[in-house]
Each structure stands twice: as structure tokens, then as C-alpha cells.
N, C-alpha and C. Protein backbone atom coordinates (compact mmCIF):
# COMPACT_ATOMS: atom_id res chain seq x y z
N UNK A 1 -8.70 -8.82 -7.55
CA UNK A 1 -8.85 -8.66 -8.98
C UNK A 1 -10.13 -7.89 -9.26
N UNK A 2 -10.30 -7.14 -10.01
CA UNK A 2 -11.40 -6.18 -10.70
C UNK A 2 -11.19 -6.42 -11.85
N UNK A 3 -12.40 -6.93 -12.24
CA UNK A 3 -12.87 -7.43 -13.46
C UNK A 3 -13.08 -6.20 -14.69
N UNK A 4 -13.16 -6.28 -15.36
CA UNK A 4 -13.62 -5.16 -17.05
C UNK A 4 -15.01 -4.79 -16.76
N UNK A 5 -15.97 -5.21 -16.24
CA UNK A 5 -17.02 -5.11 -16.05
C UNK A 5 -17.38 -4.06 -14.77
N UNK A 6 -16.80 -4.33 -14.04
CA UNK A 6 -16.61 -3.46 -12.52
C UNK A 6 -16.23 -2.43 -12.82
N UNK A 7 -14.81 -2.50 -13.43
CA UNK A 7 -14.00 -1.09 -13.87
C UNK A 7 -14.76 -0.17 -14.48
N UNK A 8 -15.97 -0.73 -15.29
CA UNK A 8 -16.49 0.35 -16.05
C UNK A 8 -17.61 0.86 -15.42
N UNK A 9 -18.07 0.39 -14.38
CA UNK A 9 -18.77 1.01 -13.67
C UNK A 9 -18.23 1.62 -12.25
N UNK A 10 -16.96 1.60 -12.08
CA UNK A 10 -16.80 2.48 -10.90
C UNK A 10 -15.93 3.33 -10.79
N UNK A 11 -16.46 4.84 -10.19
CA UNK A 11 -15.47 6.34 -10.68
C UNK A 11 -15.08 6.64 -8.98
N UNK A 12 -13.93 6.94 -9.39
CA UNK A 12 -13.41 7.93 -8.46
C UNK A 12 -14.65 8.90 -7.60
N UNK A 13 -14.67 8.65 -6.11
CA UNK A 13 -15.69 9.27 -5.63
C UNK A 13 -15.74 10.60 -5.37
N UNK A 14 -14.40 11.27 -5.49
CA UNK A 14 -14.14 12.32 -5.06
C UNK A 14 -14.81 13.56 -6.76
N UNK A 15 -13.75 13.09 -7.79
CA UNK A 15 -13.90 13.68 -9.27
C UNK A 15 -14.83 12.86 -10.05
N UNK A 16 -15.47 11.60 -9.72
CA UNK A 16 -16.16 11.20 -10.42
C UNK A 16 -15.43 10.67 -11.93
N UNK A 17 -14.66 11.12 -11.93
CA UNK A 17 -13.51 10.59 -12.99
C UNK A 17 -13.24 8.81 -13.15
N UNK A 18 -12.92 8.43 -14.44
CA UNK A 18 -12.23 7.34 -14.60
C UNK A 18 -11.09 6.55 -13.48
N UNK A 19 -11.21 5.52 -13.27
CA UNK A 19 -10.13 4.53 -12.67
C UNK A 19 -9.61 3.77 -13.25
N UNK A 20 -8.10 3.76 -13.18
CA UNK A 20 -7.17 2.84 -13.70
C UNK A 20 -6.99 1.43 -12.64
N UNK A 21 -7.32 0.04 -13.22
CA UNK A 21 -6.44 -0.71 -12.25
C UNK A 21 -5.28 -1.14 -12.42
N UNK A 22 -4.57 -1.22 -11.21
CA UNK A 22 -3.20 -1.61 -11.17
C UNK A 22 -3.03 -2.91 -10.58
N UNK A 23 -2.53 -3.62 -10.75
CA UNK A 23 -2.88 -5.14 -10.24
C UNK A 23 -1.59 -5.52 -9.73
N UNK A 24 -0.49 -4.88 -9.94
CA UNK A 24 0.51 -5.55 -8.81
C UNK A 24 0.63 -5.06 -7.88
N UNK A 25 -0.34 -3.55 -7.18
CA UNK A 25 -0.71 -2.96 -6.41
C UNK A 25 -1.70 -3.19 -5.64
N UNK A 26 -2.60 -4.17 -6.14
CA UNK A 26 -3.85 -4.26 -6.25
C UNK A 26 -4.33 -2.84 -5.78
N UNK A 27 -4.50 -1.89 -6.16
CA UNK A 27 -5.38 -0.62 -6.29
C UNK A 27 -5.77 0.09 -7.35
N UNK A 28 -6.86 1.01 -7.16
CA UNK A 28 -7.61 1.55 -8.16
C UNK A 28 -6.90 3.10 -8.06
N UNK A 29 -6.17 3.49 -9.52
CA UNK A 29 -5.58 4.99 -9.19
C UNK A 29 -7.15 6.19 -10.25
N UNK A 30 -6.99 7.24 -9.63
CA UNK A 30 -7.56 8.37 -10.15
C UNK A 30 -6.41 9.21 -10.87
N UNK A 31 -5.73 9.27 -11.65
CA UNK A 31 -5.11 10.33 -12.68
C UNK A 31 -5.20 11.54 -12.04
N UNK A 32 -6.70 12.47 -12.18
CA UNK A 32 -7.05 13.65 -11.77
C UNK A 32 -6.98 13.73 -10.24
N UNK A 33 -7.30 12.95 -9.42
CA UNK A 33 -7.12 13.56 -7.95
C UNK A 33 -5.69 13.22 -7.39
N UNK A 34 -5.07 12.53 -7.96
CA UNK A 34 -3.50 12.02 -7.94
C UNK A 34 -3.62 10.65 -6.35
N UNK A 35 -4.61 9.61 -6.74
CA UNK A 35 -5.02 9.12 -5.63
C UNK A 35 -4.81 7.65 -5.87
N UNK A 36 -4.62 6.79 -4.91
CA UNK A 36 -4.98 5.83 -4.94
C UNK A 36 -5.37 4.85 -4.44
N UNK A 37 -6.44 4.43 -4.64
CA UNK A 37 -7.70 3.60 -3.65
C UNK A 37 -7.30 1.82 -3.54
N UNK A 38 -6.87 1.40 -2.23
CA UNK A 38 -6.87 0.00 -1.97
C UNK A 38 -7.89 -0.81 -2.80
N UNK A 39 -7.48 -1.83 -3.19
CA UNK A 39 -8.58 -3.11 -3.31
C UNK A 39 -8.46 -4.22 -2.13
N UNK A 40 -9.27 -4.77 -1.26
CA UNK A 40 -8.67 -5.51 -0.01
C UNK A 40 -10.05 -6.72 -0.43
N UNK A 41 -9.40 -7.89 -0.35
CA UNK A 41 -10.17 -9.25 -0.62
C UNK A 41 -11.12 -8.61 -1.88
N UNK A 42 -10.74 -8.44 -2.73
CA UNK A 42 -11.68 -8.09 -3.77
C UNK A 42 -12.64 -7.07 -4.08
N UNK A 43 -12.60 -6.11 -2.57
CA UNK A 43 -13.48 -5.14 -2.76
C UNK A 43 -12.64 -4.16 -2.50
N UNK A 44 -13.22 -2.59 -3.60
CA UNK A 44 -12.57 -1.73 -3.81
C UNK A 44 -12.78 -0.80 -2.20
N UNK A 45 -11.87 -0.10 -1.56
CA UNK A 45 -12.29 0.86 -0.92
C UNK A 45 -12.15 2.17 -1.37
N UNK A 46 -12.69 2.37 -1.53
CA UNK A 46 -13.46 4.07 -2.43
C UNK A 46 -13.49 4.87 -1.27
N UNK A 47 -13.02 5.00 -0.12
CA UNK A 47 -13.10 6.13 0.47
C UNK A 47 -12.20 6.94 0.67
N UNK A 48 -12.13 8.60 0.54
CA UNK A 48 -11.07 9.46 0.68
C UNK A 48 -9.74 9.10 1.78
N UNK A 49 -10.90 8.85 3.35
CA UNK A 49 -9.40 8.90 4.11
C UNK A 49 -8.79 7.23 3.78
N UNK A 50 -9.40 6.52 2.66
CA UNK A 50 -8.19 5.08 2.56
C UNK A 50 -7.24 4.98 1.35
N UNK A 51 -7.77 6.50 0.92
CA UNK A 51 -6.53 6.17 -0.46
C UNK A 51 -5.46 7.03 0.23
N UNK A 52 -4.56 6.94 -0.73
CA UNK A 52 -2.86 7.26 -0.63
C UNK A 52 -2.36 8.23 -1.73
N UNK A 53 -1.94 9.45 -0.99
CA UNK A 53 -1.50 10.37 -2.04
C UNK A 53 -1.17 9.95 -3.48
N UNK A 54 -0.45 9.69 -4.72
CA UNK A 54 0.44 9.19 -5.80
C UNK A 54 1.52 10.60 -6.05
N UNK A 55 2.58 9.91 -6.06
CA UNK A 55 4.16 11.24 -6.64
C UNK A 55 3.98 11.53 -7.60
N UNK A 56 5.01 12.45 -8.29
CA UNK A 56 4.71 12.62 -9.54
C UNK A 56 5.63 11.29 -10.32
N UNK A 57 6.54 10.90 -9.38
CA UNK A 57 7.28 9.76 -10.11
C UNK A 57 6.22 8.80 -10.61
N UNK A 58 5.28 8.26 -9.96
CA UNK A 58 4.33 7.38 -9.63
C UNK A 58 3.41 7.37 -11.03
N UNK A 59 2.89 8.64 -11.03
CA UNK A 59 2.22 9.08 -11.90
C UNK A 59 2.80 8.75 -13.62
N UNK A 60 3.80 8.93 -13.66
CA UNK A 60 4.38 8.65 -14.71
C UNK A 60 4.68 7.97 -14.79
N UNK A 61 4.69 6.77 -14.18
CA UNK A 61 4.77 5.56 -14.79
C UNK A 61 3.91 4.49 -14.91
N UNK A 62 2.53 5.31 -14.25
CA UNK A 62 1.21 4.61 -15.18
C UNK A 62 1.19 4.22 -16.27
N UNK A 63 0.28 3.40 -16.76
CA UNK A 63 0.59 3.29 -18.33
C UNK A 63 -0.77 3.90 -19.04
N UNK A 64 -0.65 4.57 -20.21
CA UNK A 64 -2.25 5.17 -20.74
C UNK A 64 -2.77 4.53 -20.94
């Protein structure tokens, strides 16, 4: 779980951009780099080679 407080302090490392969480994923997506970063026991992994491409299906069914 990532709290409201966390979320607003942590960007995408690559674009520096906003993160969405997804919680039945538990991961953190980037919009702009089309990415998405594990959360494992509560901590985010923010590193390039641990996120996972996102489709465009994927993408669209984020919610804004």
C-alpha cells in the first residue's frame, strides 16, 4: 500500500513525471514513459530495469 503522502512525493525516475497507484497491481504506473514500477512489501521499486513495459490496452484503462 502507498499512502497519499508518499504518492506525492515520489516521480517517475526516468521523466520525473507524476505516478499513478494501482493497488490491485500493487504498482506505481508513469502515463508518460508507458511504465510500470513494482511495489514489493511496501516499498516502491523505482528502477528502470524493474518496471514493465504498459500496452496501449493497459493504458486506457487507467483511470484519470
Amino acid at each position: 500500500m502507498v499512502d497519499e503522502k508518499t504518492l506525492a512525493i515520489l516521480a517517475c525516475p526516468l521523466c520525473k513525471g507524476k505516478l499513478l497507484w494501482i493497488a490491485e497491481q500493487q504498482e506505481l504506473v508513469c502515463r508518460g514513459d508507458r511504465l510500470a514500477y513494482p511495489v514489493k512489501q511496501g516499498i516502491p521499486m523505482l528502477l528502470s530495469h524493474e518496471a514493465r513495459e504498459l500496452t496501449s490496452a493497459e493504458l486506457e484503462q487507467l483511470p484519470s
